[in-house]
C-alpha atoms as a PDB file:
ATOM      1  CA  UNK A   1     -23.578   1.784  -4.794  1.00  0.00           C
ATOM      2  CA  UNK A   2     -27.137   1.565  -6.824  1.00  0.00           C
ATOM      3  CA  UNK A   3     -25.787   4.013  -9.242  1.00  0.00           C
ATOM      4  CA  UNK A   4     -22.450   1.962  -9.534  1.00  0.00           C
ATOM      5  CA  UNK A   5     -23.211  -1.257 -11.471  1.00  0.00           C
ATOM      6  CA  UNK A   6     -21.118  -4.387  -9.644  1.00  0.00           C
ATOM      7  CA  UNK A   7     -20.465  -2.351  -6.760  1.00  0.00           C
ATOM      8  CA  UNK A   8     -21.018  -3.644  -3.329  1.00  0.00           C
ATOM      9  CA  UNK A   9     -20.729  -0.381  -1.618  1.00  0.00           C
ATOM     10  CA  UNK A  10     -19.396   3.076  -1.727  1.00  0.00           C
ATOM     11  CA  UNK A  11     -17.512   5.460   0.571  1.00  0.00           C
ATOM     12  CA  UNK A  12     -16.883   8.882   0.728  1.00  0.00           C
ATOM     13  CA  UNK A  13     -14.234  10.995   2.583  1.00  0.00           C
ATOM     14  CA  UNK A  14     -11.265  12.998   3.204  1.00  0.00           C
ATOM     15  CA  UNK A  15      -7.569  11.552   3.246  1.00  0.00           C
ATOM     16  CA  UNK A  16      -4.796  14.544   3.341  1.00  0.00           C
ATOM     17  CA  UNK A  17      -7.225  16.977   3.062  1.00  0.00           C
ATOM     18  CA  UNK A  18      -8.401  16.010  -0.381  1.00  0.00           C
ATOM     19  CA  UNK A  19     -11.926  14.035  -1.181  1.00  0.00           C
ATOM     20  CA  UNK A  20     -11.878  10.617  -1.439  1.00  0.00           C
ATOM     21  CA  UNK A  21     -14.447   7.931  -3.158  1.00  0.00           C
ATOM     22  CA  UNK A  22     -13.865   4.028  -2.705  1.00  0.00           C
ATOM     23  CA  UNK A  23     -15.558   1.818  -4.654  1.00  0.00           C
ATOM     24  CA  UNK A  24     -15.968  -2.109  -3.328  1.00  0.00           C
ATOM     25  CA  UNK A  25     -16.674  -4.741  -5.763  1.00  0.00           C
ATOM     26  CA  UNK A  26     -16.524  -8.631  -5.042  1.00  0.00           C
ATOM     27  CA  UNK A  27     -13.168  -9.249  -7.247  1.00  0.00           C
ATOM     28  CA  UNK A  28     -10.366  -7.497  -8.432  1.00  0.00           C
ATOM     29  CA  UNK A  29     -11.390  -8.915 -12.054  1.00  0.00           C
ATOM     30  CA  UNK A  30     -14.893  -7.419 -11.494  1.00  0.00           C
ATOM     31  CA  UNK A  31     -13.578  -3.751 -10.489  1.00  0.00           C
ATOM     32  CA  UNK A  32     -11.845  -3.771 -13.842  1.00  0.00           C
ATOM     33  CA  UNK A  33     -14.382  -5.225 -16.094  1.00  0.00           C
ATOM     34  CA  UNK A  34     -16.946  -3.342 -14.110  1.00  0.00           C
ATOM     35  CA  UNK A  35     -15.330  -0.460 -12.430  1.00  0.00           C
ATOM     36  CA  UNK A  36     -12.889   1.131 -14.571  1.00  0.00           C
ATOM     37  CA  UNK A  37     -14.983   2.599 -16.906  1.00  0.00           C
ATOM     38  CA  UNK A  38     -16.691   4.364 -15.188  1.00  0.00           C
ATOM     39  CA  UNK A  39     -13.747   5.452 -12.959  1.00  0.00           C
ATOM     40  CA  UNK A  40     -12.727   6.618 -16.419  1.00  0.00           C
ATOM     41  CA  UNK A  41     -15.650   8.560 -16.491  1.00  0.00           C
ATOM     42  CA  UNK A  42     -15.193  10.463 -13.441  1.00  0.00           C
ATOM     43  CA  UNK A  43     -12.231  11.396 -13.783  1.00  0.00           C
ATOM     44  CA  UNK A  44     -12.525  12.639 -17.255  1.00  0.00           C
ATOM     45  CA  UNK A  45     -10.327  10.170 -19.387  1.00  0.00           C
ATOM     46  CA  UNK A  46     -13.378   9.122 -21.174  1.00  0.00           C
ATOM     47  CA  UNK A  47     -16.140  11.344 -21.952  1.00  0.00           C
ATOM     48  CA  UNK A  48     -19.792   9.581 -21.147  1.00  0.00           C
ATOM     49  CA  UNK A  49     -21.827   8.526 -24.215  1.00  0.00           C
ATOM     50  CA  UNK A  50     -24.942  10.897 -23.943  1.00  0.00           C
ATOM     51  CA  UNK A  51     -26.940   8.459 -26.405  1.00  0.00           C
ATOM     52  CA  UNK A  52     -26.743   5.516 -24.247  1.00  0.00           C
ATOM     53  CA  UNK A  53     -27.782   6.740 -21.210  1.00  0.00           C
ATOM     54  CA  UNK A  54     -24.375   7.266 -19.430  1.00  0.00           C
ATOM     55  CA  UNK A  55     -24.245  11.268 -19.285  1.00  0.00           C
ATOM     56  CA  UNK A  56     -27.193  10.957 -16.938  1.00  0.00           C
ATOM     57  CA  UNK A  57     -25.941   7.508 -14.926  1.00  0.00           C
ATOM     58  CA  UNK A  58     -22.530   9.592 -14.789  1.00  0.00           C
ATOM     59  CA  UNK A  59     -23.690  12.929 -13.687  1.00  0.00           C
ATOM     60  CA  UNK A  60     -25.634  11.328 -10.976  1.00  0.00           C
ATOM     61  CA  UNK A  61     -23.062   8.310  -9.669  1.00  0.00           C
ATOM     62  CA  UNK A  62     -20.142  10.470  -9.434  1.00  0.00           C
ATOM     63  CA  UNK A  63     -18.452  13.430  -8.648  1.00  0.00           C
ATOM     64  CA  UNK A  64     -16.778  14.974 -11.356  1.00  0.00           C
ATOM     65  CA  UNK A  65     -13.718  16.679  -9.048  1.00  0.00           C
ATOM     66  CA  UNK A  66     -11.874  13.726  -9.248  1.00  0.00           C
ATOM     67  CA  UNK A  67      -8.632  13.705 -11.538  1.00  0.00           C
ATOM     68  CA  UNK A  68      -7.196   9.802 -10.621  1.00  0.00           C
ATOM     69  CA  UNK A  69      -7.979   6.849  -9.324  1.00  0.00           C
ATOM     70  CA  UNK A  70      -6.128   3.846  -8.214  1.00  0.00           C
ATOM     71  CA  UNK A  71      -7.391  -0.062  -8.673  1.00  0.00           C
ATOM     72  CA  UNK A  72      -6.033  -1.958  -5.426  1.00  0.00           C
ATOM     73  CA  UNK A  73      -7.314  -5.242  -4.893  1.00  0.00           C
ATOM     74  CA  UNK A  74     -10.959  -5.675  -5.446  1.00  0.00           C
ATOM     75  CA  UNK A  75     -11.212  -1.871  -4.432  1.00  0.00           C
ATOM     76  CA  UNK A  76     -11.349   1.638  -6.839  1.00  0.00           C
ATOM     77  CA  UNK A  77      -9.744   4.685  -4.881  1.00  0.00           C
ATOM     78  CA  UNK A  78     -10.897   7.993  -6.723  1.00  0.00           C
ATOM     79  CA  UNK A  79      -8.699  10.574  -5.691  1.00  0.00           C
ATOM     80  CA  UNK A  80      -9.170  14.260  -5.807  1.00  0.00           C
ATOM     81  CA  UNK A  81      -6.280  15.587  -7.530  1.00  0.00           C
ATOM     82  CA  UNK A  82      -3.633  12.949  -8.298  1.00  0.00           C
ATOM     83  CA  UNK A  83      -2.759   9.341  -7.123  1.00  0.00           C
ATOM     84  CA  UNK A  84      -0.124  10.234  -4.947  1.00  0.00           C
ATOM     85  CA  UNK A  85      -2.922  12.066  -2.835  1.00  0.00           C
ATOM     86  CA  UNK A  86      -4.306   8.223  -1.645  1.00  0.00           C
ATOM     87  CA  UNK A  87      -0.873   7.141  -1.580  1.00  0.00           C
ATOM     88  CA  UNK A  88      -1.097   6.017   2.337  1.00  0.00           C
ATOM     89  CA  UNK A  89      -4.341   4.836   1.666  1.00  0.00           C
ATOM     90  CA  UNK A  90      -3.323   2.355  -1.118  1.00  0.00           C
ATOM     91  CA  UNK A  91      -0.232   1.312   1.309  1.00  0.00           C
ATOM     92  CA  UNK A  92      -2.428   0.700   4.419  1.00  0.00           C
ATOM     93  CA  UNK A  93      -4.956  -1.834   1.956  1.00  0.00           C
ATOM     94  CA  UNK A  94      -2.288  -4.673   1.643  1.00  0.00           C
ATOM     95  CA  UNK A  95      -1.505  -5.112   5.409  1.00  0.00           C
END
């Protein structure tokens, strides 16, 4: 999470057989505002800004085999190849 600014924590894993990264933050509001760049990022829809700094921060914070991600709740699901992946995931966060 020291590579992740805003982010309480981080977790790593397998659901379904595919890798799985979930990002905590302390509000929903602050995983957007915070978190969704760089989700962006790491999953490709935005290309880091090698002048500012990112391509490093980027290259080091994330893994770059991630092709979705999901924003549930204060919480940013990176899933390996496509949402429906985490899909039991996302459905077990709300109960």
């Amino acid at each position: 999470a020291e590579t992740l600014p805003g982010a309480t924590s981080a977790w790593y894993g397998f659901y379904q057989q595919r890798d799985v990264e979930v990002r905590v933050y302390e509000s929903q509001g602050e995983a957007i505002s915070l978190g969704q760049d760089l989700a962006d990022t790491a999953t490709g829809r935005r290309k880091p800004n090698a002048l500012s700094g990112e391509l490093t921060n980027a290259r080091t914070s994330t893994r770059t085999s991630y092709l979705s991600y999901a924003i549930v709740g204060n919480l940013i699901l990176l899933c390996e190849i496509k949402v429906e992946d985490c899909q039991g995931l996302i459905d077990g966060i709300g109960q």
